[in-house]
PDB file of N, CA and C in Angstrom:
ATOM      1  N   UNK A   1       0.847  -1.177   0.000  1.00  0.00           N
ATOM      2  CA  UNK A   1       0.000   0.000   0.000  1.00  0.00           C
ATOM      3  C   UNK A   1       0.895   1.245   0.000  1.00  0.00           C
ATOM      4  N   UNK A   2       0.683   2.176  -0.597  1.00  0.00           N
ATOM      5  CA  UNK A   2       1.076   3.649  -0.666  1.00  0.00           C
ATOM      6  C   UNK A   2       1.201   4.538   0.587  1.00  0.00           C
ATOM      7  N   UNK A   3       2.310   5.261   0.399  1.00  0.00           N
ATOM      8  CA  UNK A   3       2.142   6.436   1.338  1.00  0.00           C
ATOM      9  C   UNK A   3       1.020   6.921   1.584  1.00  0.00           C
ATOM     10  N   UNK A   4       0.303   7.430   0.473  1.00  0.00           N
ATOM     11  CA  UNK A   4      -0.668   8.375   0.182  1.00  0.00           C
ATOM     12  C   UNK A   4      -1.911   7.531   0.439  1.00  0.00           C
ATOM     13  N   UNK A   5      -2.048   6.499   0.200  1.00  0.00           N
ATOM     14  CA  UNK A   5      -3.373   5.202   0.274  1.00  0.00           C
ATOM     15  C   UNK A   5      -3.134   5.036   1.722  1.00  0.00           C
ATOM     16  N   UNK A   6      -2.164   5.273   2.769  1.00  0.00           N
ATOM     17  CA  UNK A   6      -2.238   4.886   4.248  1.00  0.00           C
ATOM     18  C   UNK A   6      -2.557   6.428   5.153  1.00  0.00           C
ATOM     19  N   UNK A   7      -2.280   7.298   4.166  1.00  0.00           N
ATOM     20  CA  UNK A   7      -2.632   8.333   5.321  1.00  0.00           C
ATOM     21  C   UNK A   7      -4.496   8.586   4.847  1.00  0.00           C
ATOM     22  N   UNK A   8      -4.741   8.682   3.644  1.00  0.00           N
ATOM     23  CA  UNK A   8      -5.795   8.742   2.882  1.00  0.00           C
ATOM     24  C   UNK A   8      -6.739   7.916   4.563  1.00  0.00           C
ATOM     25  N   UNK A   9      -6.653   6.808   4.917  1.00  0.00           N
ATOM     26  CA  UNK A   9      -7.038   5.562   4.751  1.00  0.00           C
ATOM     27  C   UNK A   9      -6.880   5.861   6.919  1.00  0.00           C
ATOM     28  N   UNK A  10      -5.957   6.112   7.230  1.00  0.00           N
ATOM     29  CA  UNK A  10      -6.340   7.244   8.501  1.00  0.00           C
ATOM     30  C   UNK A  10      -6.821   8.017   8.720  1.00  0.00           C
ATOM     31  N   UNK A  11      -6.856   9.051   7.538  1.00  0.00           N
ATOM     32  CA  UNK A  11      -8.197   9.888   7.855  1.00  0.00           C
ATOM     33  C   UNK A  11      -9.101   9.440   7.811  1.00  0.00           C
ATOM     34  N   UNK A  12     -10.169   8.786   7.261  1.00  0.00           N
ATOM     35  CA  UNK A  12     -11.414   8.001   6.588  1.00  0.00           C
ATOM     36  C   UNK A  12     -11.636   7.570   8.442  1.00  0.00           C
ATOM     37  N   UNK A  13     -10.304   6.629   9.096  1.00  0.00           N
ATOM     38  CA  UNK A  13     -10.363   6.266  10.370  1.00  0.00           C
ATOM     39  C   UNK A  13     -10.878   7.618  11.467  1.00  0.00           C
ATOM     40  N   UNK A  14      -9.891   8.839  11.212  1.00  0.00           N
ATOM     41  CA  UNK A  14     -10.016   9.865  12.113  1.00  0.00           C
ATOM     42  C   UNK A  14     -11.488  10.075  11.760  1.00  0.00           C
ATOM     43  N   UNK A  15     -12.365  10.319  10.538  1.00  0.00           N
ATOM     44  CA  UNK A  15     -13.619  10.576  10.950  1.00  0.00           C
ATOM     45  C   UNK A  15     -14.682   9.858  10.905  1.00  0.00           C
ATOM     46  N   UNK A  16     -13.950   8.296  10.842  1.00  0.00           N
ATOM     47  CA  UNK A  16     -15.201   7.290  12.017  1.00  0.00           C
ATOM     48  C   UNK A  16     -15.274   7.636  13.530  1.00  0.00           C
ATOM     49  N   UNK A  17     -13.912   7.304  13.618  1.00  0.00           N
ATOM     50  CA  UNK A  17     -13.908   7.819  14.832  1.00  0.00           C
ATOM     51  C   UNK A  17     -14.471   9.305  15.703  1.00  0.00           C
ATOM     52  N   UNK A  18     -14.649  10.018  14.896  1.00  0.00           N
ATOM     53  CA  UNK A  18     -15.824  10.992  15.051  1.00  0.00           C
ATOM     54  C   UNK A  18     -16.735  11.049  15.281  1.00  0.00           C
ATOM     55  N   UNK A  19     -17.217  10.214  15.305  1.00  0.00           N
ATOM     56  CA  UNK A  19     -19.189   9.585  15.177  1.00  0.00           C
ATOM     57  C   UNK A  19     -19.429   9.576  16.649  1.00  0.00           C
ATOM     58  N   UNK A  20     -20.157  10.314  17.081  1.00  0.00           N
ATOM     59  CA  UNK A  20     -20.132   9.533  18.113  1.00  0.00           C
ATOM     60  C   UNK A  20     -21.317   8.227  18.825  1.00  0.00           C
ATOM     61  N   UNK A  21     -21.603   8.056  17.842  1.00  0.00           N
ATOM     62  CA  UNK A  21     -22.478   6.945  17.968  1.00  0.00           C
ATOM     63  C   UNK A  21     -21.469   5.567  17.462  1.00  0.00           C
ATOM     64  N   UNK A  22     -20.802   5.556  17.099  1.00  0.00           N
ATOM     65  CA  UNK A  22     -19.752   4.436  17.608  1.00  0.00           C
ATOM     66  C   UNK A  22     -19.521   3.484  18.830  1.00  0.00           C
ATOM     67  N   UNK A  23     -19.280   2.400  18.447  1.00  0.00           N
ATOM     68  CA  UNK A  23     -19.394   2.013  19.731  1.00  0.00           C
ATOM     69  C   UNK A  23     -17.855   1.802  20.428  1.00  0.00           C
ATOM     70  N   UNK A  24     -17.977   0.922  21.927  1.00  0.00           N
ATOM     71  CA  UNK A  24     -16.301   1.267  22.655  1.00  0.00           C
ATOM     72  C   UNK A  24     -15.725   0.899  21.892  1.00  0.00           C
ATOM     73  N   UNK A  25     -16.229  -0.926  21.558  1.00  0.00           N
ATOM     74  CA  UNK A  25     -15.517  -1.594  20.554  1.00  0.00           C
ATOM     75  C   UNK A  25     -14.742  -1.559  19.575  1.00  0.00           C
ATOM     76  N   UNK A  26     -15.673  -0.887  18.757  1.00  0.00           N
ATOM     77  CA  UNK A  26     -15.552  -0.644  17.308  1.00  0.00           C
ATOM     78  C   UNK A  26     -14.414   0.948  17.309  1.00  0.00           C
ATOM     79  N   UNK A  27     -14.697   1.635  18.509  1.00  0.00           N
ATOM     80  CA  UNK A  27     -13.536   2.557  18.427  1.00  0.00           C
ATOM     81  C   UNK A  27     -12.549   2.085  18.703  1.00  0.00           C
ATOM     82  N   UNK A  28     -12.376   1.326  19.511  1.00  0.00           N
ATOM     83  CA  UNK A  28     -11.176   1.024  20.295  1.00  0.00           C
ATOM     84  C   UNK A  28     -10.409  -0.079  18.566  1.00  0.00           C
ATOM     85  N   UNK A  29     -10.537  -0.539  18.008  1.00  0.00           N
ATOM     86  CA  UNK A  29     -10.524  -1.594  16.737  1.00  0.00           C
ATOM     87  C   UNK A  29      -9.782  -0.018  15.944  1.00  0.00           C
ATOM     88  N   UNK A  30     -11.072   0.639  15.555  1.00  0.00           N
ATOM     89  CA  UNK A  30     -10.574   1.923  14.348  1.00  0.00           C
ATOM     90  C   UNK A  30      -9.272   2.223  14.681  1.00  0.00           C
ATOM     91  N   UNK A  31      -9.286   2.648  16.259  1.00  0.00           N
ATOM     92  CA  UNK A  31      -8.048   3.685  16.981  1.00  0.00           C
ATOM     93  C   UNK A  31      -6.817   2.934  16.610  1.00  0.00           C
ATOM     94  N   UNK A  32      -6.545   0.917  16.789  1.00  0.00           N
ATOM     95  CA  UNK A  32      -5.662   0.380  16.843  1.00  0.00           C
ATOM     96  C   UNK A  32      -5.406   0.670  15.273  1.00  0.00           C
ATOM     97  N   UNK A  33      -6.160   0.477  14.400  1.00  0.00           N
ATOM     98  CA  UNK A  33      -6.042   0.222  12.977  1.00  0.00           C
ATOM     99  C   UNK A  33      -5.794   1.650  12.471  1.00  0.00           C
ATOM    100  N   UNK A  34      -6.202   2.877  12.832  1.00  0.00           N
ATOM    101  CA  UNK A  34      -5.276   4.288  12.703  1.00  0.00           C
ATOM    102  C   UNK A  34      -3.914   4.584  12.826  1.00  0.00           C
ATOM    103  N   UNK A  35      -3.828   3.678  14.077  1.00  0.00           N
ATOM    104  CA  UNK A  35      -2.184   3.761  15.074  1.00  0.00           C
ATOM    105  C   UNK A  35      -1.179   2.908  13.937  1.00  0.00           C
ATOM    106  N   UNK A  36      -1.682   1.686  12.954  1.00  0.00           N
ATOM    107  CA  UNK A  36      -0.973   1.033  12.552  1.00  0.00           C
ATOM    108  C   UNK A  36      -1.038   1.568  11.180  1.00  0.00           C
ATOM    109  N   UNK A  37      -2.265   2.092  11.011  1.00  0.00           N
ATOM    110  CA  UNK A  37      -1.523   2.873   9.337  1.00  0.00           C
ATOM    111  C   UNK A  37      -0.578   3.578   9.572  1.00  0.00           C
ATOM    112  N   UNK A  38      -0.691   4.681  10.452  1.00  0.00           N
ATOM    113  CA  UNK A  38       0.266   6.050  10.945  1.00  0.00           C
ATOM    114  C   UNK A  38       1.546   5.587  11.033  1.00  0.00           C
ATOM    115  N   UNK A  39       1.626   4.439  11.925  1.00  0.00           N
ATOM    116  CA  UNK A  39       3.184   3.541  12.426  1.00  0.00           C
ATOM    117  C   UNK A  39       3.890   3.531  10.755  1.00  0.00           C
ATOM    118  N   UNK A  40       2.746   2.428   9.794  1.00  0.00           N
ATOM    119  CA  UNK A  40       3.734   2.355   8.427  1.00  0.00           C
ATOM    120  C   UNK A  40       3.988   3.670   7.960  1.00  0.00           C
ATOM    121  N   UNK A  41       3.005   4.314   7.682  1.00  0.00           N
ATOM    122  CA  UNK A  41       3.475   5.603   7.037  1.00  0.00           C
ATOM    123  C   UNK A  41       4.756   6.014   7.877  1.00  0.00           C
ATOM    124  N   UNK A  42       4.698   6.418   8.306  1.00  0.00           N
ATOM    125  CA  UNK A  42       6.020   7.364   9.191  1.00  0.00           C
ATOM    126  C   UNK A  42       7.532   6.269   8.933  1.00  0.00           C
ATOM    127  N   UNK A  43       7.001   4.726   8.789  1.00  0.00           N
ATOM    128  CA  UNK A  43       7.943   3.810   8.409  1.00  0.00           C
ATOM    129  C   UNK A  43       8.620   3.995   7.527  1.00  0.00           C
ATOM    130  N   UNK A  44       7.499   4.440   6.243  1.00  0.00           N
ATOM    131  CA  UNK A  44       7.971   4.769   5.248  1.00  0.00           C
ATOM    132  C   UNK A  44       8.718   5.752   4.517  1.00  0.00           C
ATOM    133  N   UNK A  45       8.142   6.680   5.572  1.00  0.00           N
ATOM    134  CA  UNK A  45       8.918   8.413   5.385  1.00  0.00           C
ATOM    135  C   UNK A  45      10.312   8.066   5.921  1.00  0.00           C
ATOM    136  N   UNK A  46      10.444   7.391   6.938  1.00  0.00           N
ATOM    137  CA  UNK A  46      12.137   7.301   7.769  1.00  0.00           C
ATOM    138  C   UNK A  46      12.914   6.654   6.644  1.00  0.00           C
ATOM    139  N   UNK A  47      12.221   5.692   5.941  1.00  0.00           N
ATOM    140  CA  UNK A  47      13.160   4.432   5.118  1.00  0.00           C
ATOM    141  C   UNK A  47      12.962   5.543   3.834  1.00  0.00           C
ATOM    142  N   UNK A  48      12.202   6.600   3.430  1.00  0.00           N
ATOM    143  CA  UNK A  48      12.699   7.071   2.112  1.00  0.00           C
ATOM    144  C   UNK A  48      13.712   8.312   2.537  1.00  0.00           C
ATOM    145  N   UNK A  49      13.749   8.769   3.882  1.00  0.00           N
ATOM    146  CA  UNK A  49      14.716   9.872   4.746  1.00  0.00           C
ATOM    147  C   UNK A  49      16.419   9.028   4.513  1.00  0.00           C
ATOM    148  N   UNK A  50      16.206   7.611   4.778  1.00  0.00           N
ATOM    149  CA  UNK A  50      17.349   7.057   5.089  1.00  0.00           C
ATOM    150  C   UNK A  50      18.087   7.276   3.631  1.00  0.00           C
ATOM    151  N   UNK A  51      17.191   6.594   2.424  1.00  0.00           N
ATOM    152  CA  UNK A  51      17.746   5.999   1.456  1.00  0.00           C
ATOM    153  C   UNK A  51      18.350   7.559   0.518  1.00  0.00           C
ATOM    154  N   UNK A  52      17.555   8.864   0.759  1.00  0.00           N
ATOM    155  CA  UNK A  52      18.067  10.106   0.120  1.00  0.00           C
ATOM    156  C   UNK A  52      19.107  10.566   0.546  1.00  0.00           C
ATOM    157  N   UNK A  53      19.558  10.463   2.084  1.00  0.00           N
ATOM    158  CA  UNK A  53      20.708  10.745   2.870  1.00  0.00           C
ATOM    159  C   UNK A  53      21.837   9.924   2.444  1.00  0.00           C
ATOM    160  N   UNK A  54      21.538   8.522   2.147  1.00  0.00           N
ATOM    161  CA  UNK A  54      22.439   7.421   1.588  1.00  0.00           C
ATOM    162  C   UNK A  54      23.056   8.502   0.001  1.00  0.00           C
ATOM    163  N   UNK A  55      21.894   8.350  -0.438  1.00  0.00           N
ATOM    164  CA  UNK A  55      21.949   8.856  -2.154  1.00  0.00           C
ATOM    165  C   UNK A  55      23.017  10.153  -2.073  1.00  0.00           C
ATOM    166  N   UNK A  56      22.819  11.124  -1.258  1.00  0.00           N
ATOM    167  CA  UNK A  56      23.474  12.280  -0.978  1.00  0.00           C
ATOM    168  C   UNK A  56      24.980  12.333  -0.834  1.00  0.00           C
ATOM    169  N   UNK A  57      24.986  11.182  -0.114  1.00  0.00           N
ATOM    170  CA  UNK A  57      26.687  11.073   0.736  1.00  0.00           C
ATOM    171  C   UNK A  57      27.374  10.449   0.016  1.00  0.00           C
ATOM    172  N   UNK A  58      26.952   9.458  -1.308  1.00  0.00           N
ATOM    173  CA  UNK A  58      27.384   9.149  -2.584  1.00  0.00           C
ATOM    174  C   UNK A  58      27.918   9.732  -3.694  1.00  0.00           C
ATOM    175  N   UNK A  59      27.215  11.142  -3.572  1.00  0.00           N
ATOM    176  CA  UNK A  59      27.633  12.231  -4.400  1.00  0.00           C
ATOM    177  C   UNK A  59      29.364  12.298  -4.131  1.00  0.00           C
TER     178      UNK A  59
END
C-alpha cells in the first residue's frame, strides 16, 4: 500500500472515529487500525529519509 493510500485511509479512520455513535468496541478496533496505518506511514517516510541521505553522501 502507498504512502498516500495509508494516510488517505487514517483519515477516513479519524472521521469514524468521530461519530459519536460508535461504539467502545468498534472505536477502540478503528483507533488500533489508525495507530498502525500512521506507524507504516512514518515507516515509510524514515526508510525514504534514510535511502536520500544514503543517495546524498554518494555524491
Amino acid at each position: 500500500m502507498s504512502f498516500e493510500k495509508k494516510l488517505e485511509d487514517a483519515k477516513k479512520v479519524l472521521e469514524e472515529l468521530s461519530n459519536p455513535e460508535i461504539s467502545l468496541a468498534d472505536g477502540m478496533k478503528k483507533y488500533k487500525d489508525g495507530l498502525k496505518l500512521l506507524q507504516e506511514a512514518t515507516k515509510m517516510i524514515e526508510d525514504a529519509k534514510l535511502e536520500y541521505t544514503t543517495l546524498q553522501e554518494q555524491k
